[in-house]
Protein backbone atom coordinates (compact mmCIF):
# COMPACT_ATOMS: atom_id res chain seq x y z
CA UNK A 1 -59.29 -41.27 32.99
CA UNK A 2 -58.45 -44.13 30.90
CA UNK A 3 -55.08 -43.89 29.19
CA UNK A 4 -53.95 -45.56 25.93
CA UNK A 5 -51.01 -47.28 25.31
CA UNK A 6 -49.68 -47.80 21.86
CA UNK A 7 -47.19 -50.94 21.45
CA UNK A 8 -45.20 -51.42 18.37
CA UNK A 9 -43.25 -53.87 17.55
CA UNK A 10 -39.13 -53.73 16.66
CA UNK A 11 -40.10 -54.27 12.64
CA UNK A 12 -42.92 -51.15 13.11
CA UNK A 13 -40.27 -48.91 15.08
CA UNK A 14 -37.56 -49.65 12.23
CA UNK A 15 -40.15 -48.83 9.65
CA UNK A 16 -41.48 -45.58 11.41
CA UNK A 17 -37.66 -44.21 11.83
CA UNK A 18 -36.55 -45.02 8.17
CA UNK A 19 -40.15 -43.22 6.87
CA UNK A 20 -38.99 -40.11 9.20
CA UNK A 21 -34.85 -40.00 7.73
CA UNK A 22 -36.78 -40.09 4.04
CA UNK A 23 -39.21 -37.29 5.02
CA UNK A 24 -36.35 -35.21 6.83
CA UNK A 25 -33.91 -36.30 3.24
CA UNK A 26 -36.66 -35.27 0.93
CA UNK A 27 -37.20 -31.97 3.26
CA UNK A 28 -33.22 -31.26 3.17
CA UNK A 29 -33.09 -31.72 -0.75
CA UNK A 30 -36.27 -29.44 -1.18
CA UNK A 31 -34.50 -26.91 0.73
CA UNK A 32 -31.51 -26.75 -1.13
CA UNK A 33 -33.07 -26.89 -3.95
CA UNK A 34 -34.81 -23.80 -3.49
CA UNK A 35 -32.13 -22.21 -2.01
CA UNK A 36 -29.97 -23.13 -5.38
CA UNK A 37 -32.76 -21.51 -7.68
CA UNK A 38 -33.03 -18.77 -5.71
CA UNK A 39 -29.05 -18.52 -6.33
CA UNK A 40 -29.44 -18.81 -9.92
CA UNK A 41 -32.24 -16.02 -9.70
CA UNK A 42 -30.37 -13.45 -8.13
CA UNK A 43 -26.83 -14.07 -10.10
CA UNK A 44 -28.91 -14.35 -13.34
CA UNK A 45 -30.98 -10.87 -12.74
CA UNK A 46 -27.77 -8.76 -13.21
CA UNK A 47 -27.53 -10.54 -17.15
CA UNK A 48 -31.35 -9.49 -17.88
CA UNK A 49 -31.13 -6.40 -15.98
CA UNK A 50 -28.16 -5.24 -18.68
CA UNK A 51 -30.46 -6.41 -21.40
CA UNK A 52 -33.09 -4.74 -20.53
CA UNK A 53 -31.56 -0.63 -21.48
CA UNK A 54 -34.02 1.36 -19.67
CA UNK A 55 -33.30 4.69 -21.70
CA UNK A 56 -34.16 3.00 -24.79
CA UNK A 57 -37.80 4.69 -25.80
CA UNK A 58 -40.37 1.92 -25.72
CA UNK A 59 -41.34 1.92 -29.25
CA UNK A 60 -38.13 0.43 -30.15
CA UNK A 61 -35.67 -2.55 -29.18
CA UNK A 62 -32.18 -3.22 -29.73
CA UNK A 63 -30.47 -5.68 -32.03
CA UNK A 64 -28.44 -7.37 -29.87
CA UNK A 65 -26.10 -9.25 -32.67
CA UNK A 66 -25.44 -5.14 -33.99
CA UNK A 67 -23.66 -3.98 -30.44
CA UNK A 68 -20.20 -2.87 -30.89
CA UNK A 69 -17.65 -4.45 -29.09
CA UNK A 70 -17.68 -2.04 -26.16
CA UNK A 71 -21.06 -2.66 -26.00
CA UNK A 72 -21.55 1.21 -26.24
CA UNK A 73 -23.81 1.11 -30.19
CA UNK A 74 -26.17 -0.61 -31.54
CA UNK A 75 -28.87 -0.75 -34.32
CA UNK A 76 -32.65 -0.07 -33.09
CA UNK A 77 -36.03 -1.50 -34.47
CA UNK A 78 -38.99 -0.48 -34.09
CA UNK A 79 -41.22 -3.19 -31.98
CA UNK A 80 -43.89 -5.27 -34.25
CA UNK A 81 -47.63 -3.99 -33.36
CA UNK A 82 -48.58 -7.64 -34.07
CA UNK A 83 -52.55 -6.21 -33.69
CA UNK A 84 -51.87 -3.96 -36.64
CA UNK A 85 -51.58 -4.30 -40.29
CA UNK A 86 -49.51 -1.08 -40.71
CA UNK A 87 -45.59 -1.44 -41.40
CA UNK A 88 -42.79 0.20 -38.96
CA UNK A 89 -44.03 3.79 -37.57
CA UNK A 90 -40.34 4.97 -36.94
CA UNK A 91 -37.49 4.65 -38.73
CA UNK A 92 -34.08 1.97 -37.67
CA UNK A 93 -31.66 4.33 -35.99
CA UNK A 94 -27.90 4.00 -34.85
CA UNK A 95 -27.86 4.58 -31.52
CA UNK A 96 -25.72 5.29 -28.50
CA UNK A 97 -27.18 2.84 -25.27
CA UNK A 98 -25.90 4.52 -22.41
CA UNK A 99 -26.15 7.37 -22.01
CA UNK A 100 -29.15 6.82 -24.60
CA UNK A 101 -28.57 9.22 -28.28
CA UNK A 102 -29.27 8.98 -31.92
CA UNK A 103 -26.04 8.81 -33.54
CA UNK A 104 -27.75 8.38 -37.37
CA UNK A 105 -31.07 7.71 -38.71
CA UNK A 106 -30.32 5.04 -40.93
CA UNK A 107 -31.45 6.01 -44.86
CA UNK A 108 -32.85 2.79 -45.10
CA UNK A 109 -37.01 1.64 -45.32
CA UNK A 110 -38.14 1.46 -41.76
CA UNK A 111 -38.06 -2.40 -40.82
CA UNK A 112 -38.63 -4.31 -37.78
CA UNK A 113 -35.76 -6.71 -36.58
CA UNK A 114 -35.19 -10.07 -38.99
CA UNK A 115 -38.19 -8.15 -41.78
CA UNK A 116 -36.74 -8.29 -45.13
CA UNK A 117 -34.67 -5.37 -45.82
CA UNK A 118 -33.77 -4.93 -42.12
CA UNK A 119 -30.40 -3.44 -41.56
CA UNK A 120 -27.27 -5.50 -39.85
CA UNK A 121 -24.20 -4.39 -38.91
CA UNK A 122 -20.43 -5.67 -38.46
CA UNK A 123 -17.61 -3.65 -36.75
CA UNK A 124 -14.44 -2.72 -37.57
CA UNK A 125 -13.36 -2.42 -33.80
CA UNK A 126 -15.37 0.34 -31.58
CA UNK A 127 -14.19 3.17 -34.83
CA UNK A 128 -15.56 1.62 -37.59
CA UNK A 129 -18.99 0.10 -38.66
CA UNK A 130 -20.62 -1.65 -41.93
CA UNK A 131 -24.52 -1.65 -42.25
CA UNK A 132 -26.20 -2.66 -44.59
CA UNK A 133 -29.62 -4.15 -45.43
CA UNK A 134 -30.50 -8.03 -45.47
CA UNK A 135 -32.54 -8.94 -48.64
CA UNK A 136 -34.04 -11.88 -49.91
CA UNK A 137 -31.43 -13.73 -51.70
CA UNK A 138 -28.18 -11.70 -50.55
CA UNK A 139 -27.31 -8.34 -49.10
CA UNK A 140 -27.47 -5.25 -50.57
CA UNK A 141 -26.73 -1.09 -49.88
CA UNK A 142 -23.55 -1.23 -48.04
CA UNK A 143 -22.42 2.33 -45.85
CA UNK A 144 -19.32 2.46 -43.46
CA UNK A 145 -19.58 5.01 -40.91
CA UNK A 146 -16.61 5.95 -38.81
CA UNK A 147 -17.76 7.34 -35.27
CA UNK A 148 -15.15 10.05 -33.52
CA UNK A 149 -15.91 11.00 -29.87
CA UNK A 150 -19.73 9.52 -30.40
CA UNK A 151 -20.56 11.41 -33.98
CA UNK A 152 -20.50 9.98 -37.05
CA UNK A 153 -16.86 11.56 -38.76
CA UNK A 154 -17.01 10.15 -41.85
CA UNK A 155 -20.02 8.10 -44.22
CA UNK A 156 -19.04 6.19 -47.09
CA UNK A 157 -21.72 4.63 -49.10
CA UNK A 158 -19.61 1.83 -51.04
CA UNK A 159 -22.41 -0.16 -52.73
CA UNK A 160 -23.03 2.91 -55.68
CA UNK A 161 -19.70 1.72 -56.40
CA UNK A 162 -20.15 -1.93 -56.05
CA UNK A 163 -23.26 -1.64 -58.28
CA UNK A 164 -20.97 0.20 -61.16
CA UNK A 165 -18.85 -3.47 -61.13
CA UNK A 166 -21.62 -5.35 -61.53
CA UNK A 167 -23.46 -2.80 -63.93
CA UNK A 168 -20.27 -3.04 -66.48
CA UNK A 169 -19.58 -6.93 -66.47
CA UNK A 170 -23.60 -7.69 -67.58
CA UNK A 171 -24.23 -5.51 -70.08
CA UNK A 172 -20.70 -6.05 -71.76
CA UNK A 173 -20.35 -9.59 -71.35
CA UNK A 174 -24.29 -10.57 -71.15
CA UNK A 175 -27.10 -8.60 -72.91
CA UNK A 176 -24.38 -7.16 -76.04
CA UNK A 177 -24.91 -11.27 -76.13
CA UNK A 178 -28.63 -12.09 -75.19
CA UNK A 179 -30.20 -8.42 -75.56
CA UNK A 180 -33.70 -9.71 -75.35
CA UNK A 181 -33.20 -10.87 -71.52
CA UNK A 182 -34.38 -8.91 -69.11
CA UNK A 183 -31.83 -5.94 -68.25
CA UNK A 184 -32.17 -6.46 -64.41
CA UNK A 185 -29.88 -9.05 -61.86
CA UNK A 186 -29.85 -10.02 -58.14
CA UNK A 187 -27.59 -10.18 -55.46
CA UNK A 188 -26.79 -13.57 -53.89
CA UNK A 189 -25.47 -14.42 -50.66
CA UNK A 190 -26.42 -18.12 -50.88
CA UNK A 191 -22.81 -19.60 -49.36
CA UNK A 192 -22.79 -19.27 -45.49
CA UNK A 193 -19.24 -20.00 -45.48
CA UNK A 194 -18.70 -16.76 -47.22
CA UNK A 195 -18.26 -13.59 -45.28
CA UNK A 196 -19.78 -10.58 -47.67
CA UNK A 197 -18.49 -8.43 -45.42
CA UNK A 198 -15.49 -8.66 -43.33
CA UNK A 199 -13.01 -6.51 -41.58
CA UNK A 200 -9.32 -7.34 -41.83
CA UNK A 201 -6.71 -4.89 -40.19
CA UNK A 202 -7.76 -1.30 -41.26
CA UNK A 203 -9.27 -3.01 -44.48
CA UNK A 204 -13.39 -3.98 -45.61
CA UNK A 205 -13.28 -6.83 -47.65
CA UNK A 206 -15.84 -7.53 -50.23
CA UNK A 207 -17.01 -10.83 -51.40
CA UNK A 208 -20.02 -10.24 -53.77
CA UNK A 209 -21.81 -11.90 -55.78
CA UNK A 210 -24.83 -11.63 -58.25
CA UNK A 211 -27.05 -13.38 -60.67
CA UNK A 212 -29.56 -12.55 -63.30
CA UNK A 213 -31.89 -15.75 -61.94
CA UNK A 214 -31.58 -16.78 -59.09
CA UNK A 215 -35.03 -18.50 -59.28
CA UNK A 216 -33.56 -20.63 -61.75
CA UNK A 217 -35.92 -19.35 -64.21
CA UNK A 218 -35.27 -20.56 -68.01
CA UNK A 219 -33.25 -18.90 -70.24
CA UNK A 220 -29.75 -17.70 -70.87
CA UNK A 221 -27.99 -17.56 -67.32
CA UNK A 222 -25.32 -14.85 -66.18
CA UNK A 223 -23.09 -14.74 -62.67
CA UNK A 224 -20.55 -12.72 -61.10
């Protein structure tokens, strides 16, 4: 039997060992790398798990900027059937997350989250909440509901009252004036630095505002 011998030189061997500490780097990073994702994985699951509500039925999901500070309520949509040209099967509901219950069925056109006319909704604390429903140019059909021991105590449906305001100033101070405009306005919302609706100690303040064209059509032009 012939054996081989294999002579390097003192350049080759230097070579050979610096190649091996980059393989056996590269291998260490790699494995804490992976070991760091797999970290991140696990601590992140907990997060999605929470936002996943298993007792909500399947035919809706929750709008997550209408959860009350407890994180006990929240608004419901229906889901989008994006292979279907029908509009929302069931209607936007109040809801109690865990354990799951309807609280109200919102009187509002059924609307899928961030549709026009889909209902939002601010709180007043964990007692108190304001929902209303986003239109095109502002907000519009304001109800507080004040929730006692999960049921809804008390509804008060400010925006008939709102609408009386707005009713008064235009035909008194706009079509006495210009009575061959049209006899119809539009709420505006189009300042994001102004809060329509904000709570403020045991107080809802209002900051509304309307306009007969918005769309800057021609003509005679009336605000409030």
């Amino acid at each position: 039997m012939r054996a081989s011998i294999v002579v390097t030189s003192r350049r080759e061997r230097f070579t050979i060992a610096a190649n091996m500490r980059v393989l056996l780097t590269s291998i260490a990073v790699a494995v804490a790398l992976t070991t760091l994702i797999r970290a991140q994985e696990e601590s992140a699951s907990p997060a999605e798990k929470a936002k996943t509500y298993p007792e909500i039925p399947k035919q809706y999901e929750v709008g997550e900027d209408t959860i009350s500070p407890d994180g006990r309520f929240a608004i419901l949509y229906p889901v989008r059937d994006e292979d279907s040209n029908e509009g929302p099967s069931f209607p936007n509901v109040l809801v109690r997350l865990k354990p799951y219950e309807v609280i109200k069925e919102l009187d509002v056109d059924p609307a899928w989250k961030e549709m026009r006319g889909s209902p939002a909704a601010k709180w007043g604390g964990n007692q108190f909440v304001a929902i209303w429903r986003q239109m095109k140019w502002g907000n519009e059909d304001l109800v507080v509901y004040e929730l006692v021991n999960d049921k809804v105590k008390r509804e008060e449906k400010i925006w008939p009252e709102v609408v009386k305001y707005f009713d008064r100033d235009f035909h008194q101070r706009f079509l006495k004036k210009y009575p061959k405009e049209s006899d119809s306005y539009t709420f505006v919302a189009d300042n994001s630095d102004v809060k329509s609706f904000e709570f403020k100690d045991h107080k809802l303040l209002l900051n509304i505002s309307a306009e007969n064209k918005p769309n800057l059509a021609p003509g005679p032009v009336w605000s409030a």
